[in-house]
C-alpha atoms as a PDB file:
ATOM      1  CA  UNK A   1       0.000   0.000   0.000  1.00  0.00           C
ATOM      2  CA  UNK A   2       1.354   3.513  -1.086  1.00  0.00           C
ATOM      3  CA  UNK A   3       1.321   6.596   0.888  1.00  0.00           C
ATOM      4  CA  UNK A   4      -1.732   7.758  -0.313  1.00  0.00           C
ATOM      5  CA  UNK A   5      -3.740   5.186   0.097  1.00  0.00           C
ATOM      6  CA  UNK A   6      -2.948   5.274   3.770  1.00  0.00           C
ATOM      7  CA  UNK A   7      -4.000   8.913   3.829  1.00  0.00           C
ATOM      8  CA  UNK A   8      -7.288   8.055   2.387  1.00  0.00           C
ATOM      9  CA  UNK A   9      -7.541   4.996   4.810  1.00  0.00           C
ATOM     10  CA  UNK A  10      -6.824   7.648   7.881  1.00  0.00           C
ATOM     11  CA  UNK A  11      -9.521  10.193   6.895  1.00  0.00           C
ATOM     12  CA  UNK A  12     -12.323   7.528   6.269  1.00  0.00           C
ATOM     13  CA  UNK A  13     -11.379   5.828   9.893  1.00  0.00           C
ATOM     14  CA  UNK A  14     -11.769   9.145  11.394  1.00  0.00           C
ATOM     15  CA  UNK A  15     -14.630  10.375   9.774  1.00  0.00           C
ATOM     16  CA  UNK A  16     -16.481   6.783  10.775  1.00  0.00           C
ATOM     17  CA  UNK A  17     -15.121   7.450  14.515  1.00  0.00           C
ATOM     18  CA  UNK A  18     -15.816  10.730  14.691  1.00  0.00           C
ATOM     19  CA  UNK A  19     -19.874   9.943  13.496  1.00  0.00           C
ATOM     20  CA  UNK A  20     -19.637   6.966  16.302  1.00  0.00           C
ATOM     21  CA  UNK A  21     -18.664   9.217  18.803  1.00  0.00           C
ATOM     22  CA  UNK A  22     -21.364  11.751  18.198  1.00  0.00           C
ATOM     23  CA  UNK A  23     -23.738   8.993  18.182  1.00  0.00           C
ATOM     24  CA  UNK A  24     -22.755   7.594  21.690  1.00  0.00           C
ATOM     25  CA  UNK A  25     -22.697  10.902  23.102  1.00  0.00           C
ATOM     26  CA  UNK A  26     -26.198  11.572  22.733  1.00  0.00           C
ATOM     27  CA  UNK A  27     -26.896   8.744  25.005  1.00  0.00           C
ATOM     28  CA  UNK A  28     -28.193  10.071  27.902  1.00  0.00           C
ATOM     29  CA  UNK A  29     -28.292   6.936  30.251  1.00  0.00           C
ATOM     30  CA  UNK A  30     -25.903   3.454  29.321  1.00  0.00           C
ATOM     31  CA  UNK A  31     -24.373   3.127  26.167  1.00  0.00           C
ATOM     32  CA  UNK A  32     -24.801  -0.010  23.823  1.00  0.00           C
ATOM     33  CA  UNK A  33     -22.038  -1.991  24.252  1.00  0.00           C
ATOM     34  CA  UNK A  34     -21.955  -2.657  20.487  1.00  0.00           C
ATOM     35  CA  UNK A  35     -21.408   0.424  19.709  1.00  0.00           C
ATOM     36  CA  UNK A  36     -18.540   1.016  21.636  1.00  0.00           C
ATOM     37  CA  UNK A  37     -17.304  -2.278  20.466  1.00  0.00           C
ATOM     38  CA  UNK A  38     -17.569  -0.291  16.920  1.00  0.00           C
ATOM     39  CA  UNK A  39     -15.310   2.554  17.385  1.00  0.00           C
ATOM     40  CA  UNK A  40     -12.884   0.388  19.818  1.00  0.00           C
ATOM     41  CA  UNK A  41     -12.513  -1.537  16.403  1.00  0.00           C
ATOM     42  CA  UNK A  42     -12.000   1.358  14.041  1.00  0.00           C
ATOM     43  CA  UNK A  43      -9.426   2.760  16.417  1.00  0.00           C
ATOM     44  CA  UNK A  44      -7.480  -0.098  16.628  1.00  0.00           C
ATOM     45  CA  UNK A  45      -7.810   0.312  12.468  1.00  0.00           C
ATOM     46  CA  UNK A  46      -6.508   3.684  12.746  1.00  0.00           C
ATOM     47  CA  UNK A  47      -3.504   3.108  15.033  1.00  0.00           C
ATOM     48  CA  UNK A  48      -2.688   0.005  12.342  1.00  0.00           C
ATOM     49  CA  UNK A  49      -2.784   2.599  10.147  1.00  0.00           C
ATOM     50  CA  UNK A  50      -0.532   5.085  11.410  1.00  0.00           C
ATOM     51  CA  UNK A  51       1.627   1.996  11.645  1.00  0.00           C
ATOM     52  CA  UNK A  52       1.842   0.974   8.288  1.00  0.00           C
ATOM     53  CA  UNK A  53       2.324   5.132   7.592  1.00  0.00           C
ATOM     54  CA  UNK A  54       5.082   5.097   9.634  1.00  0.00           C
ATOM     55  CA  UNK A  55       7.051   2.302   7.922  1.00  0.00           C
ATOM     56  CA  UNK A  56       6.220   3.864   4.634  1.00  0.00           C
ATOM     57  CA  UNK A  57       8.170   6.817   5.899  1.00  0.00           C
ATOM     58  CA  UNK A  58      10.908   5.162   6.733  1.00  0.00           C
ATOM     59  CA  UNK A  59      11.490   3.320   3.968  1.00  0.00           C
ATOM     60  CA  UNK A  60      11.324   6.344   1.762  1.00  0.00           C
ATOM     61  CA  UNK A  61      13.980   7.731   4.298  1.00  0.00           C
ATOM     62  CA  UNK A  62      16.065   5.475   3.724  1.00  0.00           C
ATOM     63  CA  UNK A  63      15.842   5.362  -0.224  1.00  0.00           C
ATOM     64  CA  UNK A  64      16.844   8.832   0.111  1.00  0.00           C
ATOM     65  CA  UNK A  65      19.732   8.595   2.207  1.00  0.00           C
ATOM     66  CA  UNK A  66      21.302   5.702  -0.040  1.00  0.00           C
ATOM     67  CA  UNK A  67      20.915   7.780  -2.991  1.00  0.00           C
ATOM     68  CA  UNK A  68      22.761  10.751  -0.969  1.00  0.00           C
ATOM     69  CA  UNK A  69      25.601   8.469  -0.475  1.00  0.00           C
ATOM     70  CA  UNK A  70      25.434   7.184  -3.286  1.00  0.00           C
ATOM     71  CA  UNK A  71      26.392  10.846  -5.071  1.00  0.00           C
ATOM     72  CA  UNK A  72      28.586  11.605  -2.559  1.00  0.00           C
ATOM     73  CA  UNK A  73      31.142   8.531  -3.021  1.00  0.00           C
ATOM     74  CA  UNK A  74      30.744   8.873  -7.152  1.00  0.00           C
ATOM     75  CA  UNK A  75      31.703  12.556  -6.307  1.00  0.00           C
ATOM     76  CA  UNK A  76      34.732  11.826  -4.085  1.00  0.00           C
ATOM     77  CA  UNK A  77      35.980   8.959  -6.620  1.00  0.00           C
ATOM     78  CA  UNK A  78      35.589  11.314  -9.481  1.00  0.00           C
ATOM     79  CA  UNK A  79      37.559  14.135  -7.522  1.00  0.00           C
ATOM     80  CA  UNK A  80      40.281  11.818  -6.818  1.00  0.00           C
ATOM     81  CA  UNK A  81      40.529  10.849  -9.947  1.00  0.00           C
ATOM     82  CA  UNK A  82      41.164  13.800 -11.568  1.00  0.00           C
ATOM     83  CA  UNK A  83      43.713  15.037  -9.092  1.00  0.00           C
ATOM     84  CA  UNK A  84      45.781  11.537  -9.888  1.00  0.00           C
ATOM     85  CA  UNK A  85      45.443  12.377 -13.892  1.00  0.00           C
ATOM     86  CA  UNK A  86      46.184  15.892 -13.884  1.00  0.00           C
ATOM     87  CA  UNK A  87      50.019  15.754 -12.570  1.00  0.00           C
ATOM     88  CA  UNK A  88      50.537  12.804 -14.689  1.00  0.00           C
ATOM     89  CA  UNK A  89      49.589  14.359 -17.798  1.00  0.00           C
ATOM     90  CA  UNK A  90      51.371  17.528 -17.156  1.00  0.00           C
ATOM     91  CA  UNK A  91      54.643  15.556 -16.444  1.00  0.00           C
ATOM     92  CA  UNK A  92      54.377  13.620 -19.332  1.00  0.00           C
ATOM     93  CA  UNK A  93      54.170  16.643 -21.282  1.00  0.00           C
ATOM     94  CA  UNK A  94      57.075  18.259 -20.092  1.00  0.00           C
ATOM     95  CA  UNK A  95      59.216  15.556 -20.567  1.00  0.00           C
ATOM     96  CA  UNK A  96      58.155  15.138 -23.820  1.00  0.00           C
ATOM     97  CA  UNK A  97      58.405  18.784 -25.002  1.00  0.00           C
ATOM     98  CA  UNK A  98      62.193  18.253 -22.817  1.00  0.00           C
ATOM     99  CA  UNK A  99      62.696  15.666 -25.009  1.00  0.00           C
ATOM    100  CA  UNK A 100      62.379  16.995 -28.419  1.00  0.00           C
ATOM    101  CA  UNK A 101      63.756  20.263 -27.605  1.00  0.00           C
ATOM    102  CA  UNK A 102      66.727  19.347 -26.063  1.00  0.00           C
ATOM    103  CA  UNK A 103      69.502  17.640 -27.934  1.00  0.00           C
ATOM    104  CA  UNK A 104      71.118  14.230 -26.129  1.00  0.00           C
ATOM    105  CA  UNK A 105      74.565  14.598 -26.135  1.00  0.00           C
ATOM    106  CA  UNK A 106      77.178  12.585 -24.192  1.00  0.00           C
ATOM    107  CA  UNK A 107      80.053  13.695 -22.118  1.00  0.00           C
ATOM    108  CA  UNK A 108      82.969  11.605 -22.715  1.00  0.00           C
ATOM    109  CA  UNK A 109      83.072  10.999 -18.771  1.00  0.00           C
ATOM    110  CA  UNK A 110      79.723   9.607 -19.050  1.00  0.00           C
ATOM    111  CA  UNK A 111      81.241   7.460 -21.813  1.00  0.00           C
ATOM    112  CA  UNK A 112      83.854   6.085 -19.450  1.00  0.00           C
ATOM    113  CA  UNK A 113      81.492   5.519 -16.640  1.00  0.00           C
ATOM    114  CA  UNK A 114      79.111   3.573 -18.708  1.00  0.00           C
ATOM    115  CA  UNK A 115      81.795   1.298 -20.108  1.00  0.00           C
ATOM    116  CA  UNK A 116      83.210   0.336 -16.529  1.00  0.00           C
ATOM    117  CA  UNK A 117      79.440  -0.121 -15.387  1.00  0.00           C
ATOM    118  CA  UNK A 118      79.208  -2.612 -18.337  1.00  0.00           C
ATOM    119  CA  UNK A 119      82.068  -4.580 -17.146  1.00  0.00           C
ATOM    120  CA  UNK A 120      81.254  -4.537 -13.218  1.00  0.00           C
ATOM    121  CA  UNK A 121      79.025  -6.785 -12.155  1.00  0.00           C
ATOM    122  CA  UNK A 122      75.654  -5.664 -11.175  1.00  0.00           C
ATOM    123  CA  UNK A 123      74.804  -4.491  -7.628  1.00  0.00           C
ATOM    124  CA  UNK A 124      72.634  -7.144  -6.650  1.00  0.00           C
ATOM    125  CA  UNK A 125      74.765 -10.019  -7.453  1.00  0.00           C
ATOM    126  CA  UNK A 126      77.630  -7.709  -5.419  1.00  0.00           C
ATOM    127  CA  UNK A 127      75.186  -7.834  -2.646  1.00  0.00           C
ATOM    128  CA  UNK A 128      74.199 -11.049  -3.095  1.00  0.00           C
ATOM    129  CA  UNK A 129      77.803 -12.340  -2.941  1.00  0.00           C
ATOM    130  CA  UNK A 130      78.611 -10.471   0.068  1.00  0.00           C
ATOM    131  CA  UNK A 131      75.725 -12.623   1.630  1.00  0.00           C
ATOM    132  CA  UNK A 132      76.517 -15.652   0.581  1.00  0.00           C
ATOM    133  CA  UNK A 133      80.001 -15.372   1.947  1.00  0.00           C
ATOM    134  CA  UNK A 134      78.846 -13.695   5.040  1.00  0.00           C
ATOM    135  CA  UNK A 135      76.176 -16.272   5.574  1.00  0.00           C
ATOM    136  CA  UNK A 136      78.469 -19.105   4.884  1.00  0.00           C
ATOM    137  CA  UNK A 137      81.074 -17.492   7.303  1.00  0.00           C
ATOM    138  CA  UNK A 138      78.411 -17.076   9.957  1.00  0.00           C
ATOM    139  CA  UNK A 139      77.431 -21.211   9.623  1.00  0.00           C
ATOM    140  CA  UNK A 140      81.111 -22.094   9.896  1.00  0.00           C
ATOM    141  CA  UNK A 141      81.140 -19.845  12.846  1.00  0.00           C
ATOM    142  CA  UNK A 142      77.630 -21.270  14.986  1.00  0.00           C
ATOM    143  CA  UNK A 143      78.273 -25.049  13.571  1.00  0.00           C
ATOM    144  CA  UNK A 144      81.929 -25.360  14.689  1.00  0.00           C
ATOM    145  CA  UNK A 145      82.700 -28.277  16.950  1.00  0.00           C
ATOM    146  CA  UNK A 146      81.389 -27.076  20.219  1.00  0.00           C
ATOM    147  CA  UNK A 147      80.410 -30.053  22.774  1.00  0.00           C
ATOM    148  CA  UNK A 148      76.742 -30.865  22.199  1.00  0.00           C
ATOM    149  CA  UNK A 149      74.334 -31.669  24.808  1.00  0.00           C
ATOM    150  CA  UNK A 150      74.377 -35.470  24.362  1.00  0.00           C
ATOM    151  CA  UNK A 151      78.118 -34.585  24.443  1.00  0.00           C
ATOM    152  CA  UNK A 152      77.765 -32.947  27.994  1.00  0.00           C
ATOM    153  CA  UNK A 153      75.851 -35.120  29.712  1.00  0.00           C
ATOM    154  CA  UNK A 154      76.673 -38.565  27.633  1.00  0.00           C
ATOM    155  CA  UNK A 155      78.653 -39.453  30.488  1.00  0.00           C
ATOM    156  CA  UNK A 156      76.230 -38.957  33.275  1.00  0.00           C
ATOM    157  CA  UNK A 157      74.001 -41.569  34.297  1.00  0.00           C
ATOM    158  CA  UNK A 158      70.438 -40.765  33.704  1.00  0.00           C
ATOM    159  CA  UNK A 159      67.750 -41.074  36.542  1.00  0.00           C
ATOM    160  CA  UNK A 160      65.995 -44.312  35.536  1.00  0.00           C
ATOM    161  CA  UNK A 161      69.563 -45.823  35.940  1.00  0.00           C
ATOM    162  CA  UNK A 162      70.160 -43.655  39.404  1.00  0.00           C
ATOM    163  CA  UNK A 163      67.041 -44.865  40.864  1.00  0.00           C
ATOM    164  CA  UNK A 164      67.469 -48.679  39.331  1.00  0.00           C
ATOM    165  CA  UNK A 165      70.755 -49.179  40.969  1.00  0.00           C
ATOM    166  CA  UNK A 166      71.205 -46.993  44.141  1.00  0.00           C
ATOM    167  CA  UNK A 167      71.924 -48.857  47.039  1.00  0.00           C
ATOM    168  CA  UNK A 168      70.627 -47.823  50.723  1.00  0.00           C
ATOM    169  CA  UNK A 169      73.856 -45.936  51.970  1.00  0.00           C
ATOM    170  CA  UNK A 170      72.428 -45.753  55.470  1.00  0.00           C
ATOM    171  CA  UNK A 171      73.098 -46.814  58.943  1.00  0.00           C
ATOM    172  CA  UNK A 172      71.359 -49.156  60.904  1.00  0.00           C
ATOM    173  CA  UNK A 173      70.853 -46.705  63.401  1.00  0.00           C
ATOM    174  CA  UNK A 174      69.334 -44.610  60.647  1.00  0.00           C
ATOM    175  CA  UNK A 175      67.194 -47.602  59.626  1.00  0.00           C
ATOM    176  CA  UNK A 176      65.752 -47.660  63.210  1.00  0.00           C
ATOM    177  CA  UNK A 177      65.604 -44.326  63.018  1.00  0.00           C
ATOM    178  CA  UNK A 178      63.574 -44.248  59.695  1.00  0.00           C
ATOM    179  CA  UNK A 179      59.902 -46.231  61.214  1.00  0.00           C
ATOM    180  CA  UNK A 180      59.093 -48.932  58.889  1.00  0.00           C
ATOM    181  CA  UNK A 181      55.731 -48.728  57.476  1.00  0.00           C
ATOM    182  CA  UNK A 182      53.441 -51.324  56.147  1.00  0.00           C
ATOM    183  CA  UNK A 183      51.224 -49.964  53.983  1.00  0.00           C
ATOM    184  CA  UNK A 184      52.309 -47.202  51.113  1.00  0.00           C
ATOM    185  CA  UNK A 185      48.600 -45.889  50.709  1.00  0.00           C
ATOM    186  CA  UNK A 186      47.691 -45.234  54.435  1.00  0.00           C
ATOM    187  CA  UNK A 187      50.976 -43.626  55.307  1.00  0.00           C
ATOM    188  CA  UNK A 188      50.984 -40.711  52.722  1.00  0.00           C
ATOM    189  CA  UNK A 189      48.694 -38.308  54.187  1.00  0.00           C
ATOM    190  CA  UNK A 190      46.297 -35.897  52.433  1.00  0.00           C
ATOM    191  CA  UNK A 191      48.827 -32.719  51.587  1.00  0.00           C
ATOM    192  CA  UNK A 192      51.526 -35.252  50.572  1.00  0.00           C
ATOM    193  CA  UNK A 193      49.384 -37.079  48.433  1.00  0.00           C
ATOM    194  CA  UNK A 194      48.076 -34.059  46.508  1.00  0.00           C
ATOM    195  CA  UNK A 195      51.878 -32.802  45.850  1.00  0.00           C
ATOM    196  CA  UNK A 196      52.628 -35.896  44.590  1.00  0.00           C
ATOM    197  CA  UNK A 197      49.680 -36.292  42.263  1.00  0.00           C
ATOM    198  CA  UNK A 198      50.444 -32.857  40.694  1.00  0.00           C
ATOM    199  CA  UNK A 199      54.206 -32.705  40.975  1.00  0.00           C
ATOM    200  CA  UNK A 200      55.018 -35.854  40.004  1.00  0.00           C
ATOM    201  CA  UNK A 201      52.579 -37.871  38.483  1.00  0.00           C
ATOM    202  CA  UNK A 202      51.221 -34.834  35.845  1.00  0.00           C
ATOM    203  CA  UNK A 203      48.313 -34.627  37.644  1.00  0.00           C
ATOM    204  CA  UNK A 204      47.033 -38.083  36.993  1.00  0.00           C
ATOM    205  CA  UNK A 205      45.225 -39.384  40.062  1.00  0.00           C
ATOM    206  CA  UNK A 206      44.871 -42.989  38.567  1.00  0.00           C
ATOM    207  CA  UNK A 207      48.276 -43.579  37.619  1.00  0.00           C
ATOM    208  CA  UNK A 208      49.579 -42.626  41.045  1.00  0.00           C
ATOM    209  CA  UNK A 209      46.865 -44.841  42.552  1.00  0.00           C
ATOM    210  CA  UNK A 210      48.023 -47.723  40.271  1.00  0.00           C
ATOM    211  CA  UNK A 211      51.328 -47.055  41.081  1.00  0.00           C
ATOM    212  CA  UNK A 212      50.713 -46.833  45.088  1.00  0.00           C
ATOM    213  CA  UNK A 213      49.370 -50.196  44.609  1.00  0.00           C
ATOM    214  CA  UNK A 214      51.508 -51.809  42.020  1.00  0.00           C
ATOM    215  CA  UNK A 215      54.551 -51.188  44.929  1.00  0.00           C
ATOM    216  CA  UNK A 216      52.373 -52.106  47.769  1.00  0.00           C
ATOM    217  CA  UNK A 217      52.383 -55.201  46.505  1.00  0.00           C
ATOM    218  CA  UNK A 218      55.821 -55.774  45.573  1.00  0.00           C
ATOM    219  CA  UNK A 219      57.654 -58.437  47.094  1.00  0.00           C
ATOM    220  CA  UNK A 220      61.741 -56.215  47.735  1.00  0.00           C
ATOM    221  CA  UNK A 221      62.737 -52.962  47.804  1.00  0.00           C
ATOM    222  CA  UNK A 222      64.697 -53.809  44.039  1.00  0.00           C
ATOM    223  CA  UNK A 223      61.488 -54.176  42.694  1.00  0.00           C
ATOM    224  CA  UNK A 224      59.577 -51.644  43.995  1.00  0.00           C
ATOM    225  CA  UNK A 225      62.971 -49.243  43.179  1.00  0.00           C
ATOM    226  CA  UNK A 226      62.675 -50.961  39.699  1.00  0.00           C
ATOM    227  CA  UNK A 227      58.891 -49.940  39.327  1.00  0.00           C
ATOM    228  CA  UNK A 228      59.692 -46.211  41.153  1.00  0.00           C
ATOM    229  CA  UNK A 229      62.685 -46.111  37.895  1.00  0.00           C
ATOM    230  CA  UNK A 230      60.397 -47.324  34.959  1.00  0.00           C
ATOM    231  CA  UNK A 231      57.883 -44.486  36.196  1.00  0.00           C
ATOM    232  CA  UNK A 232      60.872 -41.508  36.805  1.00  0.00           C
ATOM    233  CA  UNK A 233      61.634 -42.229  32.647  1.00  0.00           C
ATOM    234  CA  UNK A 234      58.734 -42.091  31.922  1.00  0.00           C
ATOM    235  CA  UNK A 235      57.919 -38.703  33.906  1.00  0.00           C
ATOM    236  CA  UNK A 236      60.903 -37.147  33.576  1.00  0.00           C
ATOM    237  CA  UNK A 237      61.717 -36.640  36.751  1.00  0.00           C
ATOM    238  CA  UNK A 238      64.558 -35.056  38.239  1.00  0.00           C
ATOM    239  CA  UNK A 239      66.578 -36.802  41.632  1.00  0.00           C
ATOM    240  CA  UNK A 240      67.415 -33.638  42.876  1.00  0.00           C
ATOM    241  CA  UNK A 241      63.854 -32.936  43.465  1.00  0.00           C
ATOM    242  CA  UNK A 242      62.630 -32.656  46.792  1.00  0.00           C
ATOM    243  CA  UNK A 243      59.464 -34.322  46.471  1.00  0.00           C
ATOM    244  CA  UNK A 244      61.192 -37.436  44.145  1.00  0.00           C
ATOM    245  CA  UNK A 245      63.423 -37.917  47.446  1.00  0.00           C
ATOM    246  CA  UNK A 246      60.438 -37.593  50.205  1.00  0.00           C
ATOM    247  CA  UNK A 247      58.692 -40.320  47.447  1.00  0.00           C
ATOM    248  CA  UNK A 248      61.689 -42.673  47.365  1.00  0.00           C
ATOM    249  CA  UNK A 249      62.301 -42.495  51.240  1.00  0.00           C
ATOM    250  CA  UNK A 250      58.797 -43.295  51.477  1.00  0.00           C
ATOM    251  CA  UNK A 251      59.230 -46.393  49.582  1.00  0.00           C
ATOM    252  CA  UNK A 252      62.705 -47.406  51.484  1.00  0.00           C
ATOM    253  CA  UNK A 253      60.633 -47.276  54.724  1.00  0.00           C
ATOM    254  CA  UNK A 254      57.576 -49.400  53.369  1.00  0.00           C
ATOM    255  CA  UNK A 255      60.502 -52.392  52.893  1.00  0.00           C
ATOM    256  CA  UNK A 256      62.851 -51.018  55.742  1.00  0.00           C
ATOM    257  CA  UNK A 257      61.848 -53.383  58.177  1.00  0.00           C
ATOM    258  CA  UNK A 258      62.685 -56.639  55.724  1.00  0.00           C
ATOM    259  CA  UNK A 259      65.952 -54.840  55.496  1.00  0.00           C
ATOM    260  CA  UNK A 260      66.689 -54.733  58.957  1.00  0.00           C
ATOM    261  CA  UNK A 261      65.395 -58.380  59.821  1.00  0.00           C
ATOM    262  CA  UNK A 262      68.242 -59.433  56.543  1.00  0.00           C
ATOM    263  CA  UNK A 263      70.838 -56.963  58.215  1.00  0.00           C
ATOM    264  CA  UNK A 264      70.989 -55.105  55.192  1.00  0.00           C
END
C-alpha cells in the first residue's frame, strides 16, 4: 500500500469514529455496548494505520539517504581521480616537449662511466655475494665443533639408571631411626598425596593410585625401586627434586623393616 492510500484509509477511519462518537454521546443513560465495540474496532484500524504510515516513511527515508551516499562517493571517486590524472599528464608533457627540444649529447666521462658499469658486475649479485660469503662465514662460525648436549651429559648416568641401581647408603641406626611402614597408601597423608599427584605424576590421580598399589604389593625394595625407575623415565623426573626424594624415602621405609630383619 502507497502513501496515499494510507492517507485516504486515515480520513475515512476518522470520519467513521468521529460519526460513532457523536452517536454515543447523545446517550443520555448506558451506552450499547456494540457500539462502543464499533469505534474500539476502528481505532485499533486507525492506530494500524498510522503503523503501516510510519514504515512507509521510513522506507522512503532510507531510499533517500542511499541515494545521498550514493552521489557523494561517485563525487569523491571522481575528484580523486582527476587530481591523480592531472600531474601525470602535465609531467608527461614536459618531458616530452624536454625531449624533443633538447639535444642528447654525451660527455665523454659519461662514456667512461658507462663502459666500466658494463664490465662490473651488477649491484645485486655484489650484494648477493657479500651474503653468501657472510652467511656461509656465519654457519662455519655457529656449527663449529662445540660439545653438544648429548656430548655434555653422555657421560652422566640418567635417573631411571640412578634410581634402578642406588643402594641404601644408610646406617642401621638410621634404619631404626627411619619407622618402617606397612602400607604405602595409608601412610601418605592428604597434603603429601596431593603434591605428589600434581608434581610428580602430571596430575594423573589414577596412575599414582596404580602405582601406590603396584609397589604395595611388591615383594623387595629392588622391585619396587625398579617400578619407582620405569615411572621416573617415563615422567621425567629429576633426583634432585625434593618431592622425588620424600617419594623414594617413602618407599625405602615401606621395605625397611625386611631390610633390617636381613641386616641389610
Amino acid at each position: 500500500m502507497n502513501r496515499q492510500s494510507i492517507h485516504q484509509q486515515i480520513d475515512s477511519l476518522l470520519k467513521i469514529i468521529r460519526d460513532q462518537h457523536e452517536q454515543i454521546k447523545n446517550h443520555h443513560e448506558s451506552i450499547p455496548q456494540v457500539e462502543i465495540d464499533f469505534m474500539v474496532q476502528n481505532l485499533r484500524q486507525l492506530f494500524e494505520a498510522g503503523l503501516m504510515l510510519n514504515h512507509t516513511n521510513a522506507l522512503t527515508s532510507l531510499d533517500e539517504v542511499k541515494a545521498a551516499v550514493t552521489q557523494k562517493i561517485l563525487a569523491e571517486k571522481r575528484a580523486v581521480e582527476m587530481k591523480q590524472t592531472a600531474p601525470a599528464e602535465a609531467i608527461h608533457e614536459m618531458a616530452s616537449s624536454t625531449q624533443n627540444d633538447t639535444p642528447q649529447v654525451m660527455h665523454p666521462m659519461d662514456e667512461i662511466i658507462a663502459s666500466v658499469r658494463s664490465i662490473e658486475p651488477p649491484l645485486e649479485e655484489k650484494s648477493e655475494n657479500k651474503k653468501t660469503k657472510k652467511t656461509s662465514f656465519d654457519l662455519n662460525m655457529r656449527f663449529e665443533d662445540k660439545p653438544t648436549v648429548g656430548d655434555k651429559f653422555g657421560n652422566e648416568e640418567s635417573l631411571h639408571t640412578k634410581i634402578a641401581s642406588s643402594t641404601i647408603s644408610k646406617t642401621l641406626a638410621d634404619k631404626l631411626h627411619l619407622k618402617p611402614i606397612s602400607d604405602l597408601k595409608s601412610a601418605i597423608g592428604i597434603n603429601e598425596k596431593f603434591l605428589f599427584v600434581n608434581q610428580l605424576f602430571e596430575g594423573n590421580l589414577q596412575n599414582y593410585s596404580a602405582t601406590i598399589e603396584k609397589i604395595n604389593s611388591t615383594a623387595d625394595l629392588s622391585s619396587a625401586k625398579q617400578i619407582a625407575a620405569d615411572l621416573a623415565g617415563q615422567l621425567n623426573w629429576d633426583d634432585k627434586n625434593d618431592h622425588v626424594k620424600n617419594f623414594m624415602e617413602l618407599v625405602e621405609r615401606r621395605f625397611s623393616h625386611s631390610n633390617i630383619k636381613e641386616g641389610k
